[in-house]
Protein backbone atom coordinates (compact mmCIF):
# COMPACT_ATOMS: atom_id res chain seq x y z
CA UNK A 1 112.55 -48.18 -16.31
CA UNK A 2 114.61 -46.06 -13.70
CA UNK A 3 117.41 -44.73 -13.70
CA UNK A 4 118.83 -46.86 -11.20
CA UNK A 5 117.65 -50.05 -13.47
CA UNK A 6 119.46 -48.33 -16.75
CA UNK A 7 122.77 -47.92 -14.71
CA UNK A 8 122.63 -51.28 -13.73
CA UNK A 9 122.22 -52.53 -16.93
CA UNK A 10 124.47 -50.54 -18.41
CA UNK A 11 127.25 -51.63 -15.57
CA UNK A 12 125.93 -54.89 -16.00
CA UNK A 13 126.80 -55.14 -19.75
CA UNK A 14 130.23 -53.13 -19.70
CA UNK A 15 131.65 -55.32 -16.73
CA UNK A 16 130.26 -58.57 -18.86
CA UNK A 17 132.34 -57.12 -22.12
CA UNK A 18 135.35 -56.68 -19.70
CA UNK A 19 135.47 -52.81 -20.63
CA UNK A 20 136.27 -51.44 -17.23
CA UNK A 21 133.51 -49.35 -15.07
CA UNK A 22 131.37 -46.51 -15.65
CA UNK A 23 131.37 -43.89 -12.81
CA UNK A 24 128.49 -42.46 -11.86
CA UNK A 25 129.43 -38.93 -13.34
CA UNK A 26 130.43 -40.75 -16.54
CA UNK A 27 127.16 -42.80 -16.90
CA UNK A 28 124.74 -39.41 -16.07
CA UNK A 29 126.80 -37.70 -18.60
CA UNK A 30 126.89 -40.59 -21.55
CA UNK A 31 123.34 -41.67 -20.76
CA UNK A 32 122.18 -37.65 -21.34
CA UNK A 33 124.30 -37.55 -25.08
CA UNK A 34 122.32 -40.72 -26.05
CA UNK A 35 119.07 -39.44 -25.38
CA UNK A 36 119.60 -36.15 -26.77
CA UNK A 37 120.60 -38.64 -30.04
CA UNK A 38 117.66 -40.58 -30.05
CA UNK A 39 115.40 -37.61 -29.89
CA UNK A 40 117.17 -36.23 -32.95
CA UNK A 41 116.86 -39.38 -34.76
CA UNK A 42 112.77 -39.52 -34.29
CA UNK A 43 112.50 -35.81 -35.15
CA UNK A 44 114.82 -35.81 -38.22
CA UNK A 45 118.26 -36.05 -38.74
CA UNK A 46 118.33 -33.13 -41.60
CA UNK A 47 122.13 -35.28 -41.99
CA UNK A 48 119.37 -37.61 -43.68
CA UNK A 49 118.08 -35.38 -46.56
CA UNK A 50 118.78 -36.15 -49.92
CA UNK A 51 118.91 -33.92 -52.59
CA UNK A 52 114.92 -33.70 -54.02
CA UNK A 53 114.06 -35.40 -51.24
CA UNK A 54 114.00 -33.44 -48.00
CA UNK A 55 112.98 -35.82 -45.52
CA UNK A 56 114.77 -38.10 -43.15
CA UNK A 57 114.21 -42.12 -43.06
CA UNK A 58 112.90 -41.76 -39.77
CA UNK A 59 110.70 -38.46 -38.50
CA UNK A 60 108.27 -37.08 -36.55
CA UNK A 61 105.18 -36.93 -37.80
CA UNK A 62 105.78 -39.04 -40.86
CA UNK A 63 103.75 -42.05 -38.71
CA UNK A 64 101.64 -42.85 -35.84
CA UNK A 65 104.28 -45.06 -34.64
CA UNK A 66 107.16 -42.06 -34.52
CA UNK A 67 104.52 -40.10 -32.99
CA UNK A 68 103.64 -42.34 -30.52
CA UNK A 69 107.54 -42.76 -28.80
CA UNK A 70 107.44 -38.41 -28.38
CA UNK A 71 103.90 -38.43 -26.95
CA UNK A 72 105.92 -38.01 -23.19
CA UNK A 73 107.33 -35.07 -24.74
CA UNK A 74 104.25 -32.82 -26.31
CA UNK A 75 103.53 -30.13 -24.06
CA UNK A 76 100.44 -27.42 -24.43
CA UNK A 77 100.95 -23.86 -24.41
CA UNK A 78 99.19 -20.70 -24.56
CA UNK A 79 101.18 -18.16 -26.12
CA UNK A 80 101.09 -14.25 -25.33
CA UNK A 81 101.61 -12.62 -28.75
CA UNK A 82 103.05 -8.53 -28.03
CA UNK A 83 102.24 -5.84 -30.06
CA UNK A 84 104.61 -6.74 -32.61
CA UNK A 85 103.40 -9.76 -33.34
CA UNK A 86 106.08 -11.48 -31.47
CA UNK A 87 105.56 -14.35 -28.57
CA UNK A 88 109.07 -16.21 -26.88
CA UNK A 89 109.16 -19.68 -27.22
CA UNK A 90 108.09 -22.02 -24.18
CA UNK A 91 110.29 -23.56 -21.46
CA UNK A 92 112.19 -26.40 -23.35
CA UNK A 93 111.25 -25.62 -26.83
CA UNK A 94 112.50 -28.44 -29.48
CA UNK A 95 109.80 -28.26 -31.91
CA UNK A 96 106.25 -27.39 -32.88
CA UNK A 97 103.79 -30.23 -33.19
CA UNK A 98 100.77 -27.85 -34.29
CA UNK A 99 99.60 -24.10 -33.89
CA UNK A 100 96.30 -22.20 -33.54
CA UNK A 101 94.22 -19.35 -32.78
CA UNK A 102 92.35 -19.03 -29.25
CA UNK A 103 89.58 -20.50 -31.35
CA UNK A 104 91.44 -23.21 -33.04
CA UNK A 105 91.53 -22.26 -36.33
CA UNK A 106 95.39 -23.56 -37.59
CA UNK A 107 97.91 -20.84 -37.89
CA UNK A 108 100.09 -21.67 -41.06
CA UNK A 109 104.16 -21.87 -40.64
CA UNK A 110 105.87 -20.03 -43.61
CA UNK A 111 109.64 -19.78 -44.37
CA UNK A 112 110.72 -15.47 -44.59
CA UNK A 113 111.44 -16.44 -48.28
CA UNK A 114 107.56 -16.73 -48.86
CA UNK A 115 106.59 -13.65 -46.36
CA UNK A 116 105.67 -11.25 -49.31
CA UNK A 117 103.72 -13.50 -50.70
CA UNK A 118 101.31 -14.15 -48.12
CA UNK A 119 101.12 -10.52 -46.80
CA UNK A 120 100.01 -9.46 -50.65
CA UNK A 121 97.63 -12.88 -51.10
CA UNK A 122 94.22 -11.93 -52.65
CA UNK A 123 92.83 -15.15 -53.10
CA UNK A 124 93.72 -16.13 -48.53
CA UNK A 125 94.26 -12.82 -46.87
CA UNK A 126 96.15 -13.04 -43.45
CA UNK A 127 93.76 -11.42 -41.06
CA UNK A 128 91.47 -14.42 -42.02
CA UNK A 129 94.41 -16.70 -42.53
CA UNK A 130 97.16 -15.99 -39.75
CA UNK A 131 100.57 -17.46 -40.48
CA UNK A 132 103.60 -17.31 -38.18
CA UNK A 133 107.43 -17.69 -39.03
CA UNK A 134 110.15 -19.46 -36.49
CA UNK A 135 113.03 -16.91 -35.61
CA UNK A 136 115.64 -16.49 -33.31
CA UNK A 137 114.14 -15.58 -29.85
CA UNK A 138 110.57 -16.73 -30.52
CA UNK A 139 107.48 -17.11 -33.00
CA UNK A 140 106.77 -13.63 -35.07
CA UNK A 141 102.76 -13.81 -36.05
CA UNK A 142 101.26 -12.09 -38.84
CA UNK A 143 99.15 -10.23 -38.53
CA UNK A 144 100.83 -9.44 -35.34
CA UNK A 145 97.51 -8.19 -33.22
CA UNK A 146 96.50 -11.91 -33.02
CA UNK A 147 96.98 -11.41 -29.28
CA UNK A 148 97.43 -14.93 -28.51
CA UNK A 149 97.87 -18.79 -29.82
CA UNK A 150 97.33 -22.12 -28.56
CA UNK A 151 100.72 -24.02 -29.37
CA UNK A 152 101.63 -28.09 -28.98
CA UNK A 153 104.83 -28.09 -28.64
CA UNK A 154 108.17 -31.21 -28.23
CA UNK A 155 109.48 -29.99 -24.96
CA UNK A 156 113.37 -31.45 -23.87
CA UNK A 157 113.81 -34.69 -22.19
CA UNK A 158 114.77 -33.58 -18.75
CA UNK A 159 118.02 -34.20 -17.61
CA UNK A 160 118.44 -38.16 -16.49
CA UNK A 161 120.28 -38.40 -13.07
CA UNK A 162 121.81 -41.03 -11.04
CA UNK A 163 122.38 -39.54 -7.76
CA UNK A 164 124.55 -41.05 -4.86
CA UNK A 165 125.80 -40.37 -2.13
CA UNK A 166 129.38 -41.56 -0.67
CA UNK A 167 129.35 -44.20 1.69
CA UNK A 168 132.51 -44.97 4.46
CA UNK A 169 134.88 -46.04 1.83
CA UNK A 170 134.05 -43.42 -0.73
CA UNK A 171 131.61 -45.74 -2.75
CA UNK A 172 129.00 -44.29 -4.48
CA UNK A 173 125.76 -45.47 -2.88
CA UNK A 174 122.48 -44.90 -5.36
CA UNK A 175 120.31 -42.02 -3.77
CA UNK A 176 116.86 -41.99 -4.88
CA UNK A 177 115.99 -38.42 -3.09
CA UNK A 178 118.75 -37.12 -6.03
CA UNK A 179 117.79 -39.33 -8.86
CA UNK A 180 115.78 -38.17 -11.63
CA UNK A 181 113.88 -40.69 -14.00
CA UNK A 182 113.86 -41.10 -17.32
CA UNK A 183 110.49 -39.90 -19.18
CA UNK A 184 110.60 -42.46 -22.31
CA UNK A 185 108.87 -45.82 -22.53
CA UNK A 186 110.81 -49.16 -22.08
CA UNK A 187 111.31 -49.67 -25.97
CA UNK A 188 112.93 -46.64 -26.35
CA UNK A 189 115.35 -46.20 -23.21
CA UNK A 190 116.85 -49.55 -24.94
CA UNK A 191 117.69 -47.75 -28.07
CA UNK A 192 119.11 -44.90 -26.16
CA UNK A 193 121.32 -47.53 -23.55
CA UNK A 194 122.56 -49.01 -26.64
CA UNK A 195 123.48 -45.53 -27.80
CA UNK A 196 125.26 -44.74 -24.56
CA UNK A 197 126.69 -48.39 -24.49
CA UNK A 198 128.28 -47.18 -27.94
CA UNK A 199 130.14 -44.20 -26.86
CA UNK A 200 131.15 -46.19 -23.71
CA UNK A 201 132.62 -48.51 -26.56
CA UNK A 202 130.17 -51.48 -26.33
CA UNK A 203 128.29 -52.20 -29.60
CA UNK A 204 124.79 -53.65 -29.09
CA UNK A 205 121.61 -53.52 -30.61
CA UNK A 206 118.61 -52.88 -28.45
CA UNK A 207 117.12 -56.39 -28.53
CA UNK A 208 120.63 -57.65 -27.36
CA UNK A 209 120.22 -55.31 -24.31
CA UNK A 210 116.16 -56.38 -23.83
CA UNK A 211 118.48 -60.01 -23.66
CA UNK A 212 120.87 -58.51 -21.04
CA UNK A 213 117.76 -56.49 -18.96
CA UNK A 214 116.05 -59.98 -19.22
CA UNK A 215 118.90 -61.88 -17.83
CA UNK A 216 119.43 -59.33 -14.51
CA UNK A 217 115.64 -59.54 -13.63
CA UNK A 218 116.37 -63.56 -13.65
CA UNK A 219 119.36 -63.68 -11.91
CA UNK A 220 118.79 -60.18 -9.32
CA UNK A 221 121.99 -59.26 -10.18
């Protein structure tokens, strides 16, 4: 789906439940919140957690099916770890999927709270069992002369665009030169249009929209 397609749709539906126009600046804006929502929704809504029960209703890596709507967003890495067993986090960073050594042996993730622990184990020492911690500017390795890791990681969406251009009467005119795409699959950019359509102040469920999409491609409006 483009993003000329979702605006239309989205116009489309708005005009149809007489709630006024969405400007271009408007849509790019509202379209961006809603997938920025969706993508919190399929990695976890901590919002979610119940007490004893620390997991969300819907997250990633719970099933193949959650997994499947991020695949656009997994990216590969190879990680430069510094002499303090420190390596910055990758262009985009959300979340990591899984980490390893240059020979692919996992690296385990650890909370600080369990640090000691691991340093002191006996029974899984860390030179032969590397672990890393998330912290504020990047991944801190232990122990830290591991040099280097492979990471997979959930990069951002990138940022959805409908560009135009200005025609005689000061119409926006759709540009494609200044549009940027959406990355996600079909099924999901109609959750995240009925997200948008819900700040805008429309309430519809995806397979309402699928209804709406179905209806332009009939009628080429």
């Amino acid at each position: 789906m483009t993003v000329n397609e979702v605006y239309l749709l989205i116009q489309y539906i708005v005009n149809k439940s007489q709630n006024g126009y969405v400007t271009p600046d408007e849509f790019n804006r509202v379209i961006n919140q809603a997938q920025v929502s969706y993508m919190d929704y399929l990695l976890g809504q901590f919002q979610q957690y119940q007490a004893g029960r620390p997991i969300s209703n819907v997250q990633f890596g719970n099933n193949e099916t959650t997994r499947q709507r991020i695949t656009p967003f997994i990216h590969p890495a190879t990680l430069t770890v510094n002499g303090q067993g420190v390596a910055t986090y990758p262009s985009g960073y959300l979340q990591t999927d899984t980490m390893w050594t240059s020979n692919y042996n996992k690296i385990k993730f650890i909370q600080q709270d369990f640090l000691s622990n691991y340093i002191n184990s006996k029974i899984a020492p860390i030179v032969e069992n590397p672990i890393y911690m998330i912290e504020k500017d990047g991944f801190k390795f232990y122990p830290n002369n591991i040099a280097s890791a492979i990471l997979n990681y959930i990069k951002e969406p990138t940022t959805i665009v409908w560009g135009y251009t200005l025609d005689s009467n000061g119409l926006p005119v759709y540009s494609v030169g200044t549009s940027v795409n959406p990355q996600w699959q079909e099924v999901d950019m109609l959750e995240i249009i009925s997200r948008a359509l819900r700040m805008i102040g429309v309430n519809l469920q995806s397979t309402v929209v699928s209804q709406y999409a179905n209806e332009i491609t009939k009628t080429g409006q």
